[in-house]
N, C-alpha and C. Protein backbone atom coordinates (compact mmCIF):
# COMPACT_ATOMS: atom_id res chain seq x y z
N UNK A 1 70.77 19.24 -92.14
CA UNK A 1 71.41 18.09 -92.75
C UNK A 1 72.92 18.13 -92.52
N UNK A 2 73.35 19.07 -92.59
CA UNK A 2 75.22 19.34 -92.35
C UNK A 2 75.33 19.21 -91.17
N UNK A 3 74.48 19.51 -90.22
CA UNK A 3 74.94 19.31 -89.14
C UNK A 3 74.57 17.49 -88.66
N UNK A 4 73.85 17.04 -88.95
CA UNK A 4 73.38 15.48 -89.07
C UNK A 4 74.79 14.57 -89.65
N UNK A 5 75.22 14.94 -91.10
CA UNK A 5 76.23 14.63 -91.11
C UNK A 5 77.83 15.04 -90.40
N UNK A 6 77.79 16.58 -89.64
CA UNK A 6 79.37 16.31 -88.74
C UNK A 6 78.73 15.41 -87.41
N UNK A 7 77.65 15.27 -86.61
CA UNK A 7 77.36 14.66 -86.08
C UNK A 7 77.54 13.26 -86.43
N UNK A 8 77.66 12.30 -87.17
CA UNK A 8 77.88 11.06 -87.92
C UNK A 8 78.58 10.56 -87.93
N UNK A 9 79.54 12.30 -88.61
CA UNK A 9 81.73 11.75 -88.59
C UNK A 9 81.96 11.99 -87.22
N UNK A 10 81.25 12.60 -86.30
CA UNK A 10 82.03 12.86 -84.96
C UNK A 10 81.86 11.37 -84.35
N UNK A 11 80.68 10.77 -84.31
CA UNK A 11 80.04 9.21 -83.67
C UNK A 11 81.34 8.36 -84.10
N UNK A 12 81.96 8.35 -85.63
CA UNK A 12 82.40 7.44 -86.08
C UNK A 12 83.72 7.61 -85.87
N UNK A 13 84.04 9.06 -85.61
CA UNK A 13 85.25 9.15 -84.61
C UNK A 13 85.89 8.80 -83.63
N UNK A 14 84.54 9.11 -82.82
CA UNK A 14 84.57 8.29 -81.61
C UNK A 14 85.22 7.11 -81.51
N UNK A 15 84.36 6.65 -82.15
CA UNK A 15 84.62 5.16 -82.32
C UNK A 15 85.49 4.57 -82.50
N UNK A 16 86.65 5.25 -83.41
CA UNK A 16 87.65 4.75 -83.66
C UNK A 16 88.44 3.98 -82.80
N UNK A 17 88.87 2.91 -82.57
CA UNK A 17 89.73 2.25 -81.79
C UNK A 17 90.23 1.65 -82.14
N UNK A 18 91.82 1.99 -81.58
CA UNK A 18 92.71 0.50 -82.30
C UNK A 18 93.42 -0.06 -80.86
N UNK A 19 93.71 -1.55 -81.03
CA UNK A 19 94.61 -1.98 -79.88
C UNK A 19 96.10 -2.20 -79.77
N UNK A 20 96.68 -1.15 -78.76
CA UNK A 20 98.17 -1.31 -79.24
C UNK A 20 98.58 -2.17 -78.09
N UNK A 21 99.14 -3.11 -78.87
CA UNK A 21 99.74 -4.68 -78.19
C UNK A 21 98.42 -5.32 -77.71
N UNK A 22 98.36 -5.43 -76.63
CA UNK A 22 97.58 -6.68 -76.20
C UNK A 22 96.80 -6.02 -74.69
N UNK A 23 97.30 -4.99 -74.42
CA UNK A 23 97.06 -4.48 -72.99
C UNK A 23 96.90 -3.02 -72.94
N UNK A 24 96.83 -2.31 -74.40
CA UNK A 24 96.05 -1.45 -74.19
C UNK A 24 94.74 -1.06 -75.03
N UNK A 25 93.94 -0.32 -75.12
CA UNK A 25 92.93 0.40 -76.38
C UNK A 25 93.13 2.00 -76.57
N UNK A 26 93.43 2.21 -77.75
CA UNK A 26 93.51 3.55 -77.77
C UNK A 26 92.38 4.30 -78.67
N UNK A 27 91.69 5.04 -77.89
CA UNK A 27 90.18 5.79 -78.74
C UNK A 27 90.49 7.25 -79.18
N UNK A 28 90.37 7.30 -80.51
CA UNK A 28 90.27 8.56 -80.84
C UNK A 28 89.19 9.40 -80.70
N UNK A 29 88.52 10.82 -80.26
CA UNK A 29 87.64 11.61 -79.99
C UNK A 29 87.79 12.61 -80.08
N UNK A 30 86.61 13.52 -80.05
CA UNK A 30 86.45 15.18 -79.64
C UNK A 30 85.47 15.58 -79.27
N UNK A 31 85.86 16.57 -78.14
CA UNK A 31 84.82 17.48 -77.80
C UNK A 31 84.71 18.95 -77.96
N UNK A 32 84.00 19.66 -78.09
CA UNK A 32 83.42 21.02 -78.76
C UNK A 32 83.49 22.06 -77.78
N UNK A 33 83.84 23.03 -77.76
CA UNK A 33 83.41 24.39 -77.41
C UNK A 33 82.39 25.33 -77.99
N UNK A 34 81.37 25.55 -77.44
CA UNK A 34 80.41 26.38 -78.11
C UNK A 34 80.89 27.83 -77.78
N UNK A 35 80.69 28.22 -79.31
CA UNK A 35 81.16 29.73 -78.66
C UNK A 35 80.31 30.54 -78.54
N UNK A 36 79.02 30.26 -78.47
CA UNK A 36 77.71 31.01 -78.00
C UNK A 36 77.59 31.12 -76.40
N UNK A 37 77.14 29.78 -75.88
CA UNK A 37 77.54 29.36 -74.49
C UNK A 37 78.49 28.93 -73.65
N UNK A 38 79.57 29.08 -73.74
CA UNK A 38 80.95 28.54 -72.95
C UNK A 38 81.83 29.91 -73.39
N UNK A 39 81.65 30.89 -73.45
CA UNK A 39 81.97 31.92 -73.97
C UNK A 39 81.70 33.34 -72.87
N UNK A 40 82.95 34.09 -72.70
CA UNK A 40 82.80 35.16 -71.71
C UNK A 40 83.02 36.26 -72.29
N UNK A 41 82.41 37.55 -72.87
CA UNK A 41 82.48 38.90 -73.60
C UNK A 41 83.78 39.33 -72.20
N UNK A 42 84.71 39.86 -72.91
CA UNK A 42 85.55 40.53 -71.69
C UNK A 42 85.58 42.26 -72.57
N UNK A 43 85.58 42.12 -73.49
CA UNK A 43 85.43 43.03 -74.34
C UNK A 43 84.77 43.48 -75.66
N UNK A 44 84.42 44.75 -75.81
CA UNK A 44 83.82 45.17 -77.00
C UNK A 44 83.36 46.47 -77.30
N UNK A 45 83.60 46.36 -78.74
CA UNK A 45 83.20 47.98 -79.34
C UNK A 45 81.56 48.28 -78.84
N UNK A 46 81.80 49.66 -78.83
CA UNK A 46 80.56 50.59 -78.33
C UNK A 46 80.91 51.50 -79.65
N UNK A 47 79.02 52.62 -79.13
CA UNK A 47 78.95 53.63 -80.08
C UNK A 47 80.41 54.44 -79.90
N UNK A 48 80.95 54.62 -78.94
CA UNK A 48 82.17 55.41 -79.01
C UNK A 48 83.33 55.28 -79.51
N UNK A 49 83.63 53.77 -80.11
CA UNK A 49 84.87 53.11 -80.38
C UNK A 49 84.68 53.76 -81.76
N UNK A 50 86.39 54.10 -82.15
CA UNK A 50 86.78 54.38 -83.64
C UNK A 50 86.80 53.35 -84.48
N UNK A 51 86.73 51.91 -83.98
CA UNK A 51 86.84 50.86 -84.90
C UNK A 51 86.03 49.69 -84.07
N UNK A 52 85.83 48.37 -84.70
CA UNK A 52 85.46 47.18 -84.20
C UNK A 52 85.88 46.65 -82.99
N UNK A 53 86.01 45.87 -82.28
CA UNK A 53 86.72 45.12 -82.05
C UNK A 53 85.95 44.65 -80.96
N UNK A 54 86.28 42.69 -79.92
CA UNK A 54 85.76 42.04 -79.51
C UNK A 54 86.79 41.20 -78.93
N UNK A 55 86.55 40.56 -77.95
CA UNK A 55 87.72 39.78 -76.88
C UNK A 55 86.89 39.09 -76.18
N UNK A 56 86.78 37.86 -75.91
CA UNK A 56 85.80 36.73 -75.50
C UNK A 56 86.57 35.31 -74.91
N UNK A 57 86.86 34.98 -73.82
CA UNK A 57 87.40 34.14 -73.19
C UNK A 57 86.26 32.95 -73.12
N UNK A 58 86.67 32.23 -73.32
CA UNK A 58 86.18 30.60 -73.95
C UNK A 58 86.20 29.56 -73.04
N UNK A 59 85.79 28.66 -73.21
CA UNK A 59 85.89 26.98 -72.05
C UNK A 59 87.04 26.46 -73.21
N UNK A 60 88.76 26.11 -72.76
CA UNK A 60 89.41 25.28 -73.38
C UNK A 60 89.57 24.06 -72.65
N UNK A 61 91.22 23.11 -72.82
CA UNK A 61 90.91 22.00 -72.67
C UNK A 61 92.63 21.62 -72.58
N UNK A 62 93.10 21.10 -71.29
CA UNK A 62 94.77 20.58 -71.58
C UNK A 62 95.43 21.40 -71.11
N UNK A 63 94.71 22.91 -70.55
CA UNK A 63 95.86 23.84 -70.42
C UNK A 63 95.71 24.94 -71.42
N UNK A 64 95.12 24.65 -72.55
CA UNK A 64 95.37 25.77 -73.54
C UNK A 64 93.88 26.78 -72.98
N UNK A 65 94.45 27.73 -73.28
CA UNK A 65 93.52 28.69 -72.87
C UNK A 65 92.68 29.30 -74.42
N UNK A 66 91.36 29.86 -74.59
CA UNK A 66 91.19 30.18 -75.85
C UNK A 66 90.23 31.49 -75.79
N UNK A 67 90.30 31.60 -76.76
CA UNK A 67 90.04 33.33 -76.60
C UNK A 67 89.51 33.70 -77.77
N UNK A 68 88.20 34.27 -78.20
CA UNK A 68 88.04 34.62 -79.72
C UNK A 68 88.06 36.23 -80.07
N UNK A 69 88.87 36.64 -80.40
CA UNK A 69 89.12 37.76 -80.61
C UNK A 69 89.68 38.54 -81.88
N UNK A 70 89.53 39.61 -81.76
CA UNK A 70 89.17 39.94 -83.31
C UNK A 70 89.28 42.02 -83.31
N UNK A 71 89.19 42.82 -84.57
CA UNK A 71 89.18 43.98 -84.87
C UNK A 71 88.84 44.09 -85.97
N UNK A 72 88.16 45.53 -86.12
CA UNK A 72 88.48 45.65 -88.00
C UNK A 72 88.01 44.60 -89.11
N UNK A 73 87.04 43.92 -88.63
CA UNK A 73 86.23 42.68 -89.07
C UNK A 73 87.22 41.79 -89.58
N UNK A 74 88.13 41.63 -88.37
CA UNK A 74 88.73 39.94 -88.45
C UNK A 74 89.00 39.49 -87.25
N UNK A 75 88.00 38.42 -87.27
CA UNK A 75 87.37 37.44 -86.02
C UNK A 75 88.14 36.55 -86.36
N UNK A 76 88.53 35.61 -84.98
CA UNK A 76 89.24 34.34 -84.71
C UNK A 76 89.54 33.72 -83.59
N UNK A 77 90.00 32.46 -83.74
CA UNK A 77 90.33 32.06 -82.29
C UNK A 77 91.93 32.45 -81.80
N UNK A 78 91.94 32.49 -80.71
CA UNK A 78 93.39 32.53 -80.70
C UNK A 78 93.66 31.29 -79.33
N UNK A 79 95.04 30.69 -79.52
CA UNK A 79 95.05 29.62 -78.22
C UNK A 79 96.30 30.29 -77.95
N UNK A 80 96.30 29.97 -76.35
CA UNK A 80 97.59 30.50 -75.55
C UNK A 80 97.88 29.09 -74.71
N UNK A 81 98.91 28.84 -74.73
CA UNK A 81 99.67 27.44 -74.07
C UNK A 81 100.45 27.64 -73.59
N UNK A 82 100.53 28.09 -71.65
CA UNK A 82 101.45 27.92 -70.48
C UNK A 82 101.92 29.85 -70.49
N UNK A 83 101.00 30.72 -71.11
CA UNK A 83 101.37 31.97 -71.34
C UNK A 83 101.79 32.26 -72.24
N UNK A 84 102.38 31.74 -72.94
CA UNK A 84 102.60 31.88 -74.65
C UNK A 84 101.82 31.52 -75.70
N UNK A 85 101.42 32.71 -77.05
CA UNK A 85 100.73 32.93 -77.71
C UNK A 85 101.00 31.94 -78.39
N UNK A 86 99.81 31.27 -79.21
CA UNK A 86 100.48 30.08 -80.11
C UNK A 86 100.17 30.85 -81.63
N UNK A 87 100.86 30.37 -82.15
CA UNK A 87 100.79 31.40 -84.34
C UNK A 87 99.56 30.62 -85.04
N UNK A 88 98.66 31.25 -85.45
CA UNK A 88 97.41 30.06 -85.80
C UNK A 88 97.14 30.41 -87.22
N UNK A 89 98.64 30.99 -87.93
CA UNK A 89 98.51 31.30 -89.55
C UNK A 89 97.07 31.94 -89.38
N UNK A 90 96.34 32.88 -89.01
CA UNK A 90 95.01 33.35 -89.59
C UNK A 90 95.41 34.02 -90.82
N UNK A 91 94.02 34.34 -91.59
CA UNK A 91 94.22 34.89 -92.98
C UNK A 91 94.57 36.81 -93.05
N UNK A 92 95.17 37.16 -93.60
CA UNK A 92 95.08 38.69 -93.22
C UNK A 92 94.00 39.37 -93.89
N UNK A 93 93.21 38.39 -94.79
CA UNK A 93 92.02 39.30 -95.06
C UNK A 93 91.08 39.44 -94.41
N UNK A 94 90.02 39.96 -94.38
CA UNK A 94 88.48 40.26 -93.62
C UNK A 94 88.15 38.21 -93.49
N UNK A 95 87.65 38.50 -92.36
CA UNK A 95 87.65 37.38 -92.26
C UNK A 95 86.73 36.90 -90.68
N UNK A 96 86.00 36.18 -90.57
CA UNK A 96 84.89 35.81 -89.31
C UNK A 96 84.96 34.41 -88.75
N UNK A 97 84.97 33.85 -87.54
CA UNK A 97 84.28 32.91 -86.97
C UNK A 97 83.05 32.12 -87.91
N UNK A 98 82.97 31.05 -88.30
CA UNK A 98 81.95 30.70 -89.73
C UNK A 98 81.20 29.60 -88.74
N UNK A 99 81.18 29.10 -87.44
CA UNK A 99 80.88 28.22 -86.84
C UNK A 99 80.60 28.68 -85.31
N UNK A 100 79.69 28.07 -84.74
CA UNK A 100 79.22 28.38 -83.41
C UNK A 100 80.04 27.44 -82.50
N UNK A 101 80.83 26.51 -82.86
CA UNK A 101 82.10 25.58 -82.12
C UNK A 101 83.26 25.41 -82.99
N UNK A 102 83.97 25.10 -81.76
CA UNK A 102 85.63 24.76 -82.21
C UNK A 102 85.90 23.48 -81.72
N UNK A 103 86.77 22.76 -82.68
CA UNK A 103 86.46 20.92 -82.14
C UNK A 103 88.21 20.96 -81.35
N UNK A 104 87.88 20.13 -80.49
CA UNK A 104 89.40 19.59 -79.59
C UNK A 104 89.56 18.01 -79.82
N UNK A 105 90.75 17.97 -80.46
CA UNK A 105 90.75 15.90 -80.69
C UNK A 105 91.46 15.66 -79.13
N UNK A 106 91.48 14.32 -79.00
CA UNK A 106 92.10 13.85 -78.16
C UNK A 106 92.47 12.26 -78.35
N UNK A 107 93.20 11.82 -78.06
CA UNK A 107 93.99 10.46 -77.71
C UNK A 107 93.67 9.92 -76.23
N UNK A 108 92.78 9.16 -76.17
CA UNK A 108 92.60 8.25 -74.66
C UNK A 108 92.99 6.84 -75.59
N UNK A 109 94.22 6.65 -73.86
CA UNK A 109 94.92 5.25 -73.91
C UNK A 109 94.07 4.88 -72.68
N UNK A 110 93.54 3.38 -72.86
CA UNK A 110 93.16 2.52 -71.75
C UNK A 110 94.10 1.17 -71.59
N UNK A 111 94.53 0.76 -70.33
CA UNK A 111 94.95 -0.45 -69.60
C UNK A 111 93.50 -1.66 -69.62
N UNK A 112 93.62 -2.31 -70.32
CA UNK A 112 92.89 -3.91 -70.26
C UNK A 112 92.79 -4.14 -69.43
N UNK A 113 94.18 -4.36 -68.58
CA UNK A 113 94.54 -4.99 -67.61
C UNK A 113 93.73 -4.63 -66.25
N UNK A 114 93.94 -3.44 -65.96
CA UNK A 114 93.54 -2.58 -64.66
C UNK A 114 92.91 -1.18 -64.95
N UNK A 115 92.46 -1.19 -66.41
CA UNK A 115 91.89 0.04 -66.72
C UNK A 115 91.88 1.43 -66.56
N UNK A 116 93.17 1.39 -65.96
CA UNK A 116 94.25 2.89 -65.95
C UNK A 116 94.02 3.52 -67.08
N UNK A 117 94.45 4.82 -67.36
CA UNK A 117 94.08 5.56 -68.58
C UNK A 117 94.75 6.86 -68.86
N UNK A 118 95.17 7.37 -69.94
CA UNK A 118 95.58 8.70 -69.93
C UNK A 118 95.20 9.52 -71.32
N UNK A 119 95.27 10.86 -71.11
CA UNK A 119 94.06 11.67 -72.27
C UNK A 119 95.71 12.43 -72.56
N UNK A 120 95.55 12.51 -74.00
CA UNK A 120 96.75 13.58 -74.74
C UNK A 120 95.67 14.26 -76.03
N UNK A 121 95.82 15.72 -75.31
CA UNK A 121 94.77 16.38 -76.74
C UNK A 121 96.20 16.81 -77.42
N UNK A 122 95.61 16.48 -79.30
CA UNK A 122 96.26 16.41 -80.43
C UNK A 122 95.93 17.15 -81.21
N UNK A 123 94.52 17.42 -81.40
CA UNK A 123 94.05 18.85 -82.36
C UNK A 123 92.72 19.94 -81.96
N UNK A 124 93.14 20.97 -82.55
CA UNK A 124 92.28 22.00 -82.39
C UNK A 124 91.58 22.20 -83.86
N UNK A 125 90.13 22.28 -84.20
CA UNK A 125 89.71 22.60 -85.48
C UNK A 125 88.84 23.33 -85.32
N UNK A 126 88.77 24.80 -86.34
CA UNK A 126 87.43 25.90 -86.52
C UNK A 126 87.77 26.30 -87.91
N UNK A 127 86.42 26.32 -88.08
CA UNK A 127 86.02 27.19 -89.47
C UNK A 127 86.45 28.83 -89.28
N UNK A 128 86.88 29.23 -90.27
CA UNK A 128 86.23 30.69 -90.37
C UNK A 128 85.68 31.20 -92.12
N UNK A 129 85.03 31.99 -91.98
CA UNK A 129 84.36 32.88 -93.10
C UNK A 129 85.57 33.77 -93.77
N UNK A 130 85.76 33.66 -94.84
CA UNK A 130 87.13 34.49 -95.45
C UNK A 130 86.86 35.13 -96.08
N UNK A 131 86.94 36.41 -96.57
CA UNK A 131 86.75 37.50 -98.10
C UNK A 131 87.53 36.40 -99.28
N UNK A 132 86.79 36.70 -100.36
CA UNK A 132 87.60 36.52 -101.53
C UNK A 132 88.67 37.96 -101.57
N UNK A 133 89.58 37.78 -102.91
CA UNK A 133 90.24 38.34 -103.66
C UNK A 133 89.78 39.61 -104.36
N UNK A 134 88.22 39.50 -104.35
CA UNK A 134 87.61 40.60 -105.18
C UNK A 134 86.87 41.20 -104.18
N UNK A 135 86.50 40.59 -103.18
CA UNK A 135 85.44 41.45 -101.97
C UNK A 135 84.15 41.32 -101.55
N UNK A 136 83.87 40.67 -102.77
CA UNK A 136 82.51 40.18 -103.33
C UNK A 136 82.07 39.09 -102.48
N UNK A 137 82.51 38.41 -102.15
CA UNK A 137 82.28 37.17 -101.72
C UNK A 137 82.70 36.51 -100.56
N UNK A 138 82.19 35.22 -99.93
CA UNK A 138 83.13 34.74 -98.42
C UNK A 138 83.45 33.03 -98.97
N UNK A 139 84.19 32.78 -98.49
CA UNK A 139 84.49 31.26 -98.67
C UNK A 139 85.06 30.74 -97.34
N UNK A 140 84.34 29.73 -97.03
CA UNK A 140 84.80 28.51 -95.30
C UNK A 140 85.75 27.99 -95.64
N UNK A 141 86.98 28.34 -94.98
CA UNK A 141 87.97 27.78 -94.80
C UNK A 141 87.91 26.67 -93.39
N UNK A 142 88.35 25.55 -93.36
CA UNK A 142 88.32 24.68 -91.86
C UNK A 142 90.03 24.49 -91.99
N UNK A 143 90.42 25.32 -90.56
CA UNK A 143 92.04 25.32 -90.06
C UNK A 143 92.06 24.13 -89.01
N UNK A 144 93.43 23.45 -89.32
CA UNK A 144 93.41 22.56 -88.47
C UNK A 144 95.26 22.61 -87.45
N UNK A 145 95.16 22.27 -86.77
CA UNK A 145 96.46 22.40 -85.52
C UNK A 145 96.96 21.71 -84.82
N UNK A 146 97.50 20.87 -84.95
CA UNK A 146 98.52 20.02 -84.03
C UNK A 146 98.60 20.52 -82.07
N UNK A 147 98.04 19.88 -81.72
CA UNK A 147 98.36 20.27 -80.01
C UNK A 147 99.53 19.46 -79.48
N UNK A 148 100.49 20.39 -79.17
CA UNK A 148 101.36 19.74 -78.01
C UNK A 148 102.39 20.18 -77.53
N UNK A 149 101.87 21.22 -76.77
CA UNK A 149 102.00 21.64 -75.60
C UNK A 149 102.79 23.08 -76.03
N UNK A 150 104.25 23.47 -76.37
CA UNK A 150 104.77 24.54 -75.97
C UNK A 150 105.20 24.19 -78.29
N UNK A 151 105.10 22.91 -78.79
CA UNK A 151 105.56 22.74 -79.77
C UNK A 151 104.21 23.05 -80.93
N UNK A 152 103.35 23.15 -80.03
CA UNK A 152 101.75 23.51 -81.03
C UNK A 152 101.85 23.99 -82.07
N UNK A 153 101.28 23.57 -83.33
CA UNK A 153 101.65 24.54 -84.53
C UNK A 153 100.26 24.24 -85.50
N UNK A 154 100.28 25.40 -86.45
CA UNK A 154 99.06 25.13 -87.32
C UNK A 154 99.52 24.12 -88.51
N UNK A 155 98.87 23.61 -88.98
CA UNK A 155 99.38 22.24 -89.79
C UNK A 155 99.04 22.85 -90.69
N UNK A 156 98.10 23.09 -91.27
CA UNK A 156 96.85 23.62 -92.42
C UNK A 156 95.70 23.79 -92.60
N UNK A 157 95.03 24.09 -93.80
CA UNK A 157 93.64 23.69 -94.28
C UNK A 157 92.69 23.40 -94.58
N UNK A 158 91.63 22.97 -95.10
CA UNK A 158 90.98 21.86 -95.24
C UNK A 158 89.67 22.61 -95.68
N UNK A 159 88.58 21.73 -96.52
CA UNK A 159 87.38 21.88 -96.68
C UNK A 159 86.47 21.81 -95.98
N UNK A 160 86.87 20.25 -95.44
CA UNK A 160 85.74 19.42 -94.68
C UNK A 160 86.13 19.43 -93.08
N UNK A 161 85.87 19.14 -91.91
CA UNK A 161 86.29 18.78 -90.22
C UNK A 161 86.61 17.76 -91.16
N UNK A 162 86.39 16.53 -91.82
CA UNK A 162 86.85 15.48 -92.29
C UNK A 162 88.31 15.70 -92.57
N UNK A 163 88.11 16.41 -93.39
CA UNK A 163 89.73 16.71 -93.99
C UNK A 163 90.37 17.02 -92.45
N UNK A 164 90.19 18.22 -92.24
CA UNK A 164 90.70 18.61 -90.76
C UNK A 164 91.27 17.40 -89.95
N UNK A 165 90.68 17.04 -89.66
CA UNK A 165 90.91 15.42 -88.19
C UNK A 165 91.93 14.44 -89.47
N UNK A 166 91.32 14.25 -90.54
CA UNK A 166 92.80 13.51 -90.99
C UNK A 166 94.20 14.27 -91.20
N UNK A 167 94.22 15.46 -91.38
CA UNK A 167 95.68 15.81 -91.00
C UNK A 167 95.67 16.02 -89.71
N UNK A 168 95.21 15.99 -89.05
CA UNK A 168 95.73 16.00 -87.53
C UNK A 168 96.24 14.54 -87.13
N UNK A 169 95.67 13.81 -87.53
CA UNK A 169 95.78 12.16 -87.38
C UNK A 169 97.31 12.18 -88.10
N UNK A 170 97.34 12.77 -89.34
CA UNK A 170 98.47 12.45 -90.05
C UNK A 170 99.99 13.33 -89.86
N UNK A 171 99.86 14.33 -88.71
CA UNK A 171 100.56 15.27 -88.83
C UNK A 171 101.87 14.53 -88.28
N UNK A 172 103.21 15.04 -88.30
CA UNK A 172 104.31 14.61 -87.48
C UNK A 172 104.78 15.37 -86.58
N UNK A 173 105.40 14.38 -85.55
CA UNK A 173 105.79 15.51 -84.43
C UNK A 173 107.02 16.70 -84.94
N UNK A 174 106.69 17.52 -84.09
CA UNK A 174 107.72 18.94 -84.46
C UNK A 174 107.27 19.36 -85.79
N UNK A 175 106.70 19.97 -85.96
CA UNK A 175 106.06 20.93 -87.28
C UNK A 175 106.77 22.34 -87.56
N UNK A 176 107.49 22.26 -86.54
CA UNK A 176 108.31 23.79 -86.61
C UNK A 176 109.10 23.87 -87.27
């Protein structure tokens, strides 16, 4: 059923279109990275390792490169843009990957006219699995991130991908 409904908000995402002026359409969207299948092990703990750890090169999108990597049972994504690490606020507690994809928004502008077109990706969104405060417990956090380009930054929070994609929609340029 959860997945029926992000499937629903993603359709209606899609969909979104507004027309700016008279001569163009601009569609909001996203597409997914599975991190089961689009996913390359480059690394990982064995019986011999003193601790955890895992390094997994990904299918990204724009240039950003992505990578899920992790130690010491804290898993995450990490994005790198033009060779530089981007800061993705992760949590410093114990903490996991809570989702088998990571969503990429994007901005396609179309020409009416002659149907020219150009793609600007705007957000990056993944869940992860977090420890509580006491240890006891995990709670889904959904992080959401502003894409663009060398100025990329994590915006915040969220409950829902819903929540997520509206602050990305709502974020302003330069977050730094």
């Amino acid at each position: 059923m959860k997945q029926l409904i992000s499937s629903i908000a993603i359709i209606s995402m899609t969909a979104l279109t507004a027309f700016a002026g008279e001569s163009q359409q601009v569609t909001i969207g996203s597409v997914f990275t599975n991190l089961t299948t689009e996913c390359v092990e480059v690394s990982a703990a064995n019986q011999q390792s003193p601790i955890d750890f895992y390094n997994a090169e990904c299918k990204g999108f724009g240039g950003y490169q992505l990578n899920i990597s992790g130690g010491d049972l804290r898993y995450h994504p990490e994005l790198t843009y033009g060779g530089q690490q981007i800061a993705l606020k992760n949590p410093y507690s114990f903490h996991d990957v809570a989702s088998t994809e990571v969503e990429w928004m994007y901005r396609k502008t179309n020409s009416l006219e002659d149907g020219s077109g150009s793609l600007q990706w705007i957000g990056f969104i993944y869940r992860l699995s977090e420890a509580t405060e006491d240890g006891m417990s995990d709670v889904e956090v959904v992080y959401a991130v502003r894409l663009d380009g060398a100025d990329t930054c994590s915006i915040g929070t969220a409950a829902t991908e819903e929540q997520a994609r509206a602050l990305v929609l709502s974020s302003k340029a330069r977050c730094k």
